[in-house]
PDB file of N, CA and C in Angstrom:
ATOM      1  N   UNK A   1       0.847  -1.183   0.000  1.00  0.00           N
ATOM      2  CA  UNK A   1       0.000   0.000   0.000  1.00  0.00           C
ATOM      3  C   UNK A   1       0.891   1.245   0.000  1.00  0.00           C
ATOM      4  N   UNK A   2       0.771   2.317  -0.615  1.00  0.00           N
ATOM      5  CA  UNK A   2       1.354   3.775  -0.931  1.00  0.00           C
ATOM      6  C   UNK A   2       0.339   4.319  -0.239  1.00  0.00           C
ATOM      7  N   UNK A   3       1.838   5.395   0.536  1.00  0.00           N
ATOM      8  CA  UNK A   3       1.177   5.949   1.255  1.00  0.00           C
ATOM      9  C   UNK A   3       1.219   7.362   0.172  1.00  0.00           C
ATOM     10  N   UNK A   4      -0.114   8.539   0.202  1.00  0.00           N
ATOM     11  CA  UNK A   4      -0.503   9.432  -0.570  1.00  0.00           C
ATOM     12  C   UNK A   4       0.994  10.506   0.150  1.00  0.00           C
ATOM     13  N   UNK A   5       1.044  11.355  -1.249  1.00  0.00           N
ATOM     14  CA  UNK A   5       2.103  12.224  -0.589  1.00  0.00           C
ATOM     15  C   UNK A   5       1.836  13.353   0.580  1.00  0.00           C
ATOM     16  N   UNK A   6       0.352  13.803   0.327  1.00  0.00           N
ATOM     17  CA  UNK A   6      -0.254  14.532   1.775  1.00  0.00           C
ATOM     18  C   UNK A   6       0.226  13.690   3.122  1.00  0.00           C
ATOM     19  N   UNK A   7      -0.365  12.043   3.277  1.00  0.00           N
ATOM     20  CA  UNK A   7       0.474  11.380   4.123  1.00  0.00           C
ATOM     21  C   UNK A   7       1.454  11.902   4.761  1.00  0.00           C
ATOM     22  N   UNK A   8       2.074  11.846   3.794  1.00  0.00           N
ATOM     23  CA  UNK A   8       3.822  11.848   3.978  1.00  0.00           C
ATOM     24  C   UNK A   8       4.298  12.848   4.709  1.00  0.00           C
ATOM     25  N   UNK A   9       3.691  14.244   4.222  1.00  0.00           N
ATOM     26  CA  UNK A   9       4.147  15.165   4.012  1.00  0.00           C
ATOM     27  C   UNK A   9       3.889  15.761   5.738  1.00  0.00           C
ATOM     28  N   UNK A  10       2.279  14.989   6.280  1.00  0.00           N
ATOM     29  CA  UNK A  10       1.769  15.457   7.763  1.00  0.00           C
ATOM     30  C   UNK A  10       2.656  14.395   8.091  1.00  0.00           C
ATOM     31  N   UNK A  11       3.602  13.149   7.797  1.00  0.00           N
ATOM     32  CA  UNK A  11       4.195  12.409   9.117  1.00  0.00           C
ATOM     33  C   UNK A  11       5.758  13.268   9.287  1.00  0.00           C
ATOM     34  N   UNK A  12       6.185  14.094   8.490  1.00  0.00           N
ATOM     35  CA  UNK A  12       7.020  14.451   8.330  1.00  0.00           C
ATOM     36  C   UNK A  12       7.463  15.665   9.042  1.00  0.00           C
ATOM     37  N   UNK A  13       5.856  16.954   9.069  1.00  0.00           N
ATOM     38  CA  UNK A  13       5.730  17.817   9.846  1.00  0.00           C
ATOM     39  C   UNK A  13       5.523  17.370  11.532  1.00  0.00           C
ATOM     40  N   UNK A  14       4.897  15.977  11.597  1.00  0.00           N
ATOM     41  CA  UNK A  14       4.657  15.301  12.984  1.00  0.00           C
ATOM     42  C   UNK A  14       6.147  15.062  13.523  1.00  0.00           C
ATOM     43  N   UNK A  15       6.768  14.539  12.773  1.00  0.00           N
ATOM     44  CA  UNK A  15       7.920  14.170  13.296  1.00  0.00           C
ATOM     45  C   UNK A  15       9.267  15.196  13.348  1.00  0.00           C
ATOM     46  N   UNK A  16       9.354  16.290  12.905  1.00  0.00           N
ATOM     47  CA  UNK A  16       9.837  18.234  12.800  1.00  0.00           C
ATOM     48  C   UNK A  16       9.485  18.478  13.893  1.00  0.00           C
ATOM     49  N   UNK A  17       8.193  19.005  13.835  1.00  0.00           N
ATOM     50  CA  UNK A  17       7.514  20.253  14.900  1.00  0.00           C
ATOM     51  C   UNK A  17       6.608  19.150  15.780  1.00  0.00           C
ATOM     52  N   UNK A  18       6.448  18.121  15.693  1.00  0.00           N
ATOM     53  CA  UNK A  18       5.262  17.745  17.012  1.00  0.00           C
ATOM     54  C   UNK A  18       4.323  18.496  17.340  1.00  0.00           C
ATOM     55  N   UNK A  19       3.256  18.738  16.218  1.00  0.00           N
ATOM     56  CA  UNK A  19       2.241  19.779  16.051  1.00  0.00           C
ATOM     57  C   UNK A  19       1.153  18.831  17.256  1.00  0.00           C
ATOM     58  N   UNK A  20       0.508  20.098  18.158  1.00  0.00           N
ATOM     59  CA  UNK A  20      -0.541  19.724  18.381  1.00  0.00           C
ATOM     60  C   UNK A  20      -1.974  19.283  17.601  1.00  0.00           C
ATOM     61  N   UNK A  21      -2.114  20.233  16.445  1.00  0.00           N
ATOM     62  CA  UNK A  21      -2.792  20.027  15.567  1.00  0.00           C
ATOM     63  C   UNK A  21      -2.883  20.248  14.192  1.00  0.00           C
ATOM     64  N   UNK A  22      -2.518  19.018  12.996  1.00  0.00           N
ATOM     65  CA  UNK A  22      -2.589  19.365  12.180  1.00  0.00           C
ATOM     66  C   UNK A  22      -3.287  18.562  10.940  1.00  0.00           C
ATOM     67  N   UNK A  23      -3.544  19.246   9.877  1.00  0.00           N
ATOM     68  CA  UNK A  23      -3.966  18.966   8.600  1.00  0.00           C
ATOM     69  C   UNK A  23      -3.282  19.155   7.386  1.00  0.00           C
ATOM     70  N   UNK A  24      -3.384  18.291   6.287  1.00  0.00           N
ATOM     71  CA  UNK A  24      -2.424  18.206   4.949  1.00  0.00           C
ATOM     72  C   UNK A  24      -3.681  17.886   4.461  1.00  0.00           C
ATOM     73  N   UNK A  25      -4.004  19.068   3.627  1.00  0.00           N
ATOM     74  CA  UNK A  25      -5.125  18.983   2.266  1.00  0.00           C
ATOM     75  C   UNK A  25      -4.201  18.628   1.269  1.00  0.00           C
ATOM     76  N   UNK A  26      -4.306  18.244  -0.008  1.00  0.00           N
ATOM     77  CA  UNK A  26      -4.160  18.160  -1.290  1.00  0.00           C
ATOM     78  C   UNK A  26      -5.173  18.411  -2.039  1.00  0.00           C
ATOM     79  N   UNK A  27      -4.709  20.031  -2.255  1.00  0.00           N
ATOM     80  CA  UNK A  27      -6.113  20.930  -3.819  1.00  0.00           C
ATOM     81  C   UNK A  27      -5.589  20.691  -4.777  1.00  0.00           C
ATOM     82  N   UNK A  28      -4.677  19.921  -5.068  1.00  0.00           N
ATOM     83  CA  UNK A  28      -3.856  19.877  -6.534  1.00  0.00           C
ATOM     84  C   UNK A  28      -5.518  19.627  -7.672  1.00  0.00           C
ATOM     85  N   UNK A  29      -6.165  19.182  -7.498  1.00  0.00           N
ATOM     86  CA  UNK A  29      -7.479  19.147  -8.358  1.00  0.00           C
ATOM     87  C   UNK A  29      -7.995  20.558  -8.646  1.00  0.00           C
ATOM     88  N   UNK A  30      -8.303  21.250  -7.691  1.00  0.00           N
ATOM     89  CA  UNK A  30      -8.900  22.802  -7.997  1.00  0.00           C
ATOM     90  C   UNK A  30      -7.592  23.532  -8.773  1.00  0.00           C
ATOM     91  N   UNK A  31      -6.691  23.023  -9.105  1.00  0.00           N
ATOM     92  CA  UNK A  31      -5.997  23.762  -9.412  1.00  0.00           C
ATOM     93  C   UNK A  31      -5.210  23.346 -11.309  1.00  0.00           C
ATOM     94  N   UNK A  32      -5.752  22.153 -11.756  1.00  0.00           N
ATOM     95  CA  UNK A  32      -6.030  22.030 -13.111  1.00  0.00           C
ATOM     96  C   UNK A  32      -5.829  22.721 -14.167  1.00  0.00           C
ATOM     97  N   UNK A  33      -4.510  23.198 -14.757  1.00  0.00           N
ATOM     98  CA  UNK A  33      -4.444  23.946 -15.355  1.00  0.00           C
ATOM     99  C   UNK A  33      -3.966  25.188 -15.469  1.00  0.00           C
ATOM    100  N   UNK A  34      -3.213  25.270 -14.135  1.00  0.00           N
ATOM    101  CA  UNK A  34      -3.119  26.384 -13.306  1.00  0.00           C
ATOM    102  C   UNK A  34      -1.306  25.838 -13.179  1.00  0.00           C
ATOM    103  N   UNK A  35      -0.211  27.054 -12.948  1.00  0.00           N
ATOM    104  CA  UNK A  35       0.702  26.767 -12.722  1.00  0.00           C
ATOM    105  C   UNK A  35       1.015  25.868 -11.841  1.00  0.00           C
ATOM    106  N   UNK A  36       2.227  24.782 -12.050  1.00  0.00           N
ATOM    107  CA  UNK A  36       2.135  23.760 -11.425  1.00  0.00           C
ATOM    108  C   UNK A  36       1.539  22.542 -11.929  1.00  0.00           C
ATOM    109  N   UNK A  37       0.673  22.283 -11.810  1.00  0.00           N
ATOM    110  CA  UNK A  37      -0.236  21.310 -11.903  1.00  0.00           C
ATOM    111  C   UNK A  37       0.251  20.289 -12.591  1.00  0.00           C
ATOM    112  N   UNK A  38       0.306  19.500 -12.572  1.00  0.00           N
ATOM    113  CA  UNK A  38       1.006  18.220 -13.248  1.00  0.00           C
ATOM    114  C   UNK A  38       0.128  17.651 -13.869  1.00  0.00           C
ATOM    115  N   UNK A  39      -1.307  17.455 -14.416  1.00  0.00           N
ATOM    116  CA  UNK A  39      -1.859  16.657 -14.557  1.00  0.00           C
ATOM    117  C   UNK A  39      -2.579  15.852 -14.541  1.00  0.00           C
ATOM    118  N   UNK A  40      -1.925  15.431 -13.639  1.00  0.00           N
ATOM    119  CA  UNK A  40      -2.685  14.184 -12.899  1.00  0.00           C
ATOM    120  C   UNK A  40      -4.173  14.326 -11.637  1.00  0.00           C
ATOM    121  N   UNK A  41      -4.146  15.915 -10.991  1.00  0.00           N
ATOM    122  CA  UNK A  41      -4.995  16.157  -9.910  1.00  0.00           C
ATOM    123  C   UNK A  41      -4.322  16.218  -8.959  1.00  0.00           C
ATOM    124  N   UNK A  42      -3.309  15.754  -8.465  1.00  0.00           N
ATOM    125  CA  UNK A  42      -3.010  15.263  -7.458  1.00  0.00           C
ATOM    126  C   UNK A  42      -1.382  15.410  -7.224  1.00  0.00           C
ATOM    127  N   UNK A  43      -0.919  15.851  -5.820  1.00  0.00           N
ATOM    128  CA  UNK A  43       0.594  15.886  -5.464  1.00  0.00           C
ATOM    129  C   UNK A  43       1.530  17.313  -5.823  1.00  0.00           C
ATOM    130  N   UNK A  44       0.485  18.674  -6.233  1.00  0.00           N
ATOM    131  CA  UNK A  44       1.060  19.561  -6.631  1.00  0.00           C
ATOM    132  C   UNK A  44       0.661  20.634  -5.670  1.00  0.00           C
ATOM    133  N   UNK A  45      -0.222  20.963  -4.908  1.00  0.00           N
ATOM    134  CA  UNK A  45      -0.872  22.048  -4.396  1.00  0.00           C
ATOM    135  C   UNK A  45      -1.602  21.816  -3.395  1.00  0.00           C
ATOM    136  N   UNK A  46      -1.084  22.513  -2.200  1.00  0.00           N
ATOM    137  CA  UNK A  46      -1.302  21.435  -0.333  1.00  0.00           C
ATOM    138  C   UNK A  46      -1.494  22.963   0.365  1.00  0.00           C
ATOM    139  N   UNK A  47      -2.519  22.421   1.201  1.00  0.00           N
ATOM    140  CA  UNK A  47      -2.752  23.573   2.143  1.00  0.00           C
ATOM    141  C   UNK A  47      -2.489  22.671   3.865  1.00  0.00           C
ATOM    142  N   UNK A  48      -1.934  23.326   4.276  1.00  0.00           N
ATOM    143  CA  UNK A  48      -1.529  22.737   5.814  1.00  0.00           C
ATOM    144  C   UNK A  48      -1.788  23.879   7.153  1.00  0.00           C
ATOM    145  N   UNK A  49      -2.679  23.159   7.514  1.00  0.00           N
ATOM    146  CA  UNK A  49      -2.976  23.974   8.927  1.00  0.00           C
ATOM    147  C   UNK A  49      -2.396  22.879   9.888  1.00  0.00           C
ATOM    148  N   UNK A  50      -2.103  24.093  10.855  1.00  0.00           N
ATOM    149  CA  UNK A  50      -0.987  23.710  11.616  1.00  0.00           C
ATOM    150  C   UNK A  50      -0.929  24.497  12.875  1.00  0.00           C
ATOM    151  N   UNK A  51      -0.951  23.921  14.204  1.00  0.00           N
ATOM    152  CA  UNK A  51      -0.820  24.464  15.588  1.00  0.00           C
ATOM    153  C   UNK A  51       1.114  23.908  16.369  1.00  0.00           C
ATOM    154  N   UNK A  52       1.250  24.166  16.889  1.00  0.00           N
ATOM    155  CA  UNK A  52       2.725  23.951  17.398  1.00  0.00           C
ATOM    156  C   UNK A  52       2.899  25.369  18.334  1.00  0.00           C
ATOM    157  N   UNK A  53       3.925  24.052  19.545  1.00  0.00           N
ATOM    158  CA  UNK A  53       4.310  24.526  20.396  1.00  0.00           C
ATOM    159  C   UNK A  53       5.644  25.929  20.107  1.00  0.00           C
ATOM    160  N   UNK A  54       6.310  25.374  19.098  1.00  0.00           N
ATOM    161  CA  UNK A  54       7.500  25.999  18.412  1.00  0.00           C
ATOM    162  C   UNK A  54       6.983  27.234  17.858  1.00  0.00           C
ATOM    163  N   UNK A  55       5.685  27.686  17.593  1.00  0.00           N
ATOM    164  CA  UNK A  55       5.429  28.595  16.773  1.00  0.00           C
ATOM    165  C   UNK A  55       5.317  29.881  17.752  1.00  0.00           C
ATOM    166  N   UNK A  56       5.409  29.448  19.176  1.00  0.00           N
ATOM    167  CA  UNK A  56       5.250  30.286  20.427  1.00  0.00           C
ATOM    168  C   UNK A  56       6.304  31.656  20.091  1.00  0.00           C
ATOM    169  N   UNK A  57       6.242  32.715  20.260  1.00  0.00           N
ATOM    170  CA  UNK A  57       6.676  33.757  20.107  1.00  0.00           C
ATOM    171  C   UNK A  57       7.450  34.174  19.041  1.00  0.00           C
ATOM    172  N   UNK A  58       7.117  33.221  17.921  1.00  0.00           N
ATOM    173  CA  UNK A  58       7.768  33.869  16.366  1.00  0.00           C
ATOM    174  C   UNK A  58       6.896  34.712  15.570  1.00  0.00           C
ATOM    175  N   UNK A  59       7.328  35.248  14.579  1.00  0.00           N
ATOM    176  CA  UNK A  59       6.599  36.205  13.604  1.00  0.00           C
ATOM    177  C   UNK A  59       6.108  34.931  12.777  1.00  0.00           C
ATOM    178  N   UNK A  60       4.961  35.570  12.584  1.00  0.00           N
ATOM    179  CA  UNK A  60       4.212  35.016  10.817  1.00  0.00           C
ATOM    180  C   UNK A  60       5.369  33.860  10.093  1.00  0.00           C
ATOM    181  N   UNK A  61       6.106  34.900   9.382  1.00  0.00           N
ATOM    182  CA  UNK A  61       6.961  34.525   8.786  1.00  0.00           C
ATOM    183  C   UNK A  61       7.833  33.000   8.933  1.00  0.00           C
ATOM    184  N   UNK A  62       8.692  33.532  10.473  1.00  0.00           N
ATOM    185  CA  UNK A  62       9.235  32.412  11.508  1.00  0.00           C
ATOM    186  C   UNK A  62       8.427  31.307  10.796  1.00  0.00           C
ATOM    187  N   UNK A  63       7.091  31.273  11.558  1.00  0.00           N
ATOM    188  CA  UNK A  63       6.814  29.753  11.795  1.00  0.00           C
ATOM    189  C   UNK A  63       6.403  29.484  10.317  1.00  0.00           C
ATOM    190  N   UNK A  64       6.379  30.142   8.960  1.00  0.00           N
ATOM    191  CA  UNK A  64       6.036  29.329   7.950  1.00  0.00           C
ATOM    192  C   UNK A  64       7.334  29.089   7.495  1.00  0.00           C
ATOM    193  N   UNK A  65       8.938  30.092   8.079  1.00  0.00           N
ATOM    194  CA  UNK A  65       9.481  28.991   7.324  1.00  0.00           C
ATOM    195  C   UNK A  65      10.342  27.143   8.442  1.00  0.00           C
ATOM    196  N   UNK A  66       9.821  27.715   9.316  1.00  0.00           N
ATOM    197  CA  UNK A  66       9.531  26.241   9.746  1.00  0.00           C
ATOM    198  C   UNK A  66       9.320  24.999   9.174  1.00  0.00           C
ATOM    199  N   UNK A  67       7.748  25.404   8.706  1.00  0.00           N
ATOM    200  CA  UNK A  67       6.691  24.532   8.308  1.00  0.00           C
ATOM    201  C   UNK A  67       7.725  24.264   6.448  1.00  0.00           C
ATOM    202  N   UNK A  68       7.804  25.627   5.708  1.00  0.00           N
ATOM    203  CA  UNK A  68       8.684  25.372   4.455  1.00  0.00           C
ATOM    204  C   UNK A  68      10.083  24.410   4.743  1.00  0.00           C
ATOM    205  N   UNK A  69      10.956  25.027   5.771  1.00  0.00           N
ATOM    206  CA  UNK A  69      12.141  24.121   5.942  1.00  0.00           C
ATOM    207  C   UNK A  69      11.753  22.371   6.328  1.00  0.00           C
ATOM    208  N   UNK A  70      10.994  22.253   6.683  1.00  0.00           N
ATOM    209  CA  UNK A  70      10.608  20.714   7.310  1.00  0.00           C
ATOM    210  C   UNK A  70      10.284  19.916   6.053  1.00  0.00           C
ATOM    211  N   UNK A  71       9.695  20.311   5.021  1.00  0.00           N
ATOM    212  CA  UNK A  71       8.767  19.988   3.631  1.00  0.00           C
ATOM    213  C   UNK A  71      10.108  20.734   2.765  1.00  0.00           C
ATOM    214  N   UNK A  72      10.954  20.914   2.410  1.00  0.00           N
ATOM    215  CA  UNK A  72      11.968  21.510   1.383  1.00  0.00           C
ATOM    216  C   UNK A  72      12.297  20.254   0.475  1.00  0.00           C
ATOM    217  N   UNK A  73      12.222  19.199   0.984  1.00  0.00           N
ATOM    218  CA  UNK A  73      12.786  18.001  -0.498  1.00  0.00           C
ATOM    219  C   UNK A  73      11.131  17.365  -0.846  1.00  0.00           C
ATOM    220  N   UNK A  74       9.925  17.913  -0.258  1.00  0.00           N
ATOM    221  CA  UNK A  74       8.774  17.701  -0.929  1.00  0.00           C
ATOM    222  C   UNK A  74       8.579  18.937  -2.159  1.00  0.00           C
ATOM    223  N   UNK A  75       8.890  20.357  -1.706  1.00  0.00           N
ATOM    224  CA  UNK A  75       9.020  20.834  -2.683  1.00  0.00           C
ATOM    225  C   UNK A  75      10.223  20.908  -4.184  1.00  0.00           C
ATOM    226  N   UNK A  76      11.318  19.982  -3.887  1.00  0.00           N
ATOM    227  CA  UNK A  76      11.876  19.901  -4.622  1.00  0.00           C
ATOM    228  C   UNK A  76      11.765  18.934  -5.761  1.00  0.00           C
ATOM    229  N   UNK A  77      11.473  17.968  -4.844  1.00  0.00           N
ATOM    230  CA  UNK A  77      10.735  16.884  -5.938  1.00  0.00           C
ATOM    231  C   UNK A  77       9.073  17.604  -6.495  1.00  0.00           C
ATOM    232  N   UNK A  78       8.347  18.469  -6.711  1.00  0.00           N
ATOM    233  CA  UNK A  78       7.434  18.645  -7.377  1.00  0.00           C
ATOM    234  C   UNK A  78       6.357  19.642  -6.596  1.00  0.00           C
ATOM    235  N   UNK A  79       6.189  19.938  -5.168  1.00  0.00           N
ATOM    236  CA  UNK A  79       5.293  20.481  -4.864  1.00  0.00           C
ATOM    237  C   UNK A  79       5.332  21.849  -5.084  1.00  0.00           C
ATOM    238  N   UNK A  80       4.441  22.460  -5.569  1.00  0.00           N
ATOM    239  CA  UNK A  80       4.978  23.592  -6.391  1.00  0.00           C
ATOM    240  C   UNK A  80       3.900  24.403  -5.620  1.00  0.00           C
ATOM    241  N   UNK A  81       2.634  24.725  -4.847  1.00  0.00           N
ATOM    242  CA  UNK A  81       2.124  25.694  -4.141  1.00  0.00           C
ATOM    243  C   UNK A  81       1.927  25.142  -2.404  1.00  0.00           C
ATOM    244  N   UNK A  82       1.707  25.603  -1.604  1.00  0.00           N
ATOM    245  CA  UNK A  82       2.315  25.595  -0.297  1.00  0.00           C
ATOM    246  C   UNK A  82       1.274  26.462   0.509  1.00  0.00           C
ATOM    247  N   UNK A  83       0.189  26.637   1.296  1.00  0.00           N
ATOM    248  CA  UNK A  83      -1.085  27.325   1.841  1.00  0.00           C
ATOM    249  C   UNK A  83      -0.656  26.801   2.956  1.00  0.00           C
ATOM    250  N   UNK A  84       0.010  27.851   4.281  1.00  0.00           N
ATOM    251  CA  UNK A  84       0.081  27.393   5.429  1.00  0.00           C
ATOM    252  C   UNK A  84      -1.639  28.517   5.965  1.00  0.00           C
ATOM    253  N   UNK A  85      -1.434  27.725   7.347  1.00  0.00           N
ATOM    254  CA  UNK A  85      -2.306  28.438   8.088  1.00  0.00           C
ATOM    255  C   UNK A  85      -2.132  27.745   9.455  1.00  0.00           C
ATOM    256  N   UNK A  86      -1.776  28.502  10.342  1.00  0.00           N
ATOM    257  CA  UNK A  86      -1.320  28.929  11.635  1.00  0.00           C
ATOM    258  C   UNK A  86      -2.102  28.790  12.457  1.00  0.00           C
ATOM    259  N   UNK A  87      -3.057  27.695  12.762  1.00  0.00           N
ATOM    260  CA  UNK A  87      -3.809  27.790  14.333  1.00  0.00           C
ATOM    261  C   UNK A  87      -3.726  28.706  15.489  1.00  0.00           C
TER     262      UNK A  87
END
């Protein structure tokens, strides 16, 4: 069984930041045609909400590039849009 790259991508932030609470959408579908998009629907365009202890007294910024540095060889291999949101 394959695991989906959203999967991947929340065991990866679980195992980084030890989020209290989080989510890995994959919109790569709404996004069809649209820069990026590969094609297929799927594995290009992720929205991640996200709570963490680490995010405690940083700027905006700080904690998304957190969330970017943790996910950097998901975007290298192909993920091409990135929707954080900050609990």
């Amino acid at each position: 069984m394959t695991t989906s790259l959203a999967d991947q991508m929340a065991q990866r932030l679980r195992d980084v930041l030890h989020p209290d609470q989080l989510e890995v959408i994959d919109e790569s579908g709404q996004h069809a045609g649209h820069a990026g998009a590969n094609g297929t629907g799927a594995g290009t365009h992720f929205r991640v909400r996200i709570a963490c202890a680490q995010f405690g007294g940083r700027s905006r910024v700080a904690r998304h590039r957190l969330v970017y540095d943790a996910l950097q060889d998901f975007i290298e291999r192909g993920v091409h849009a990135l929707a954080i949101e900050v609990l």
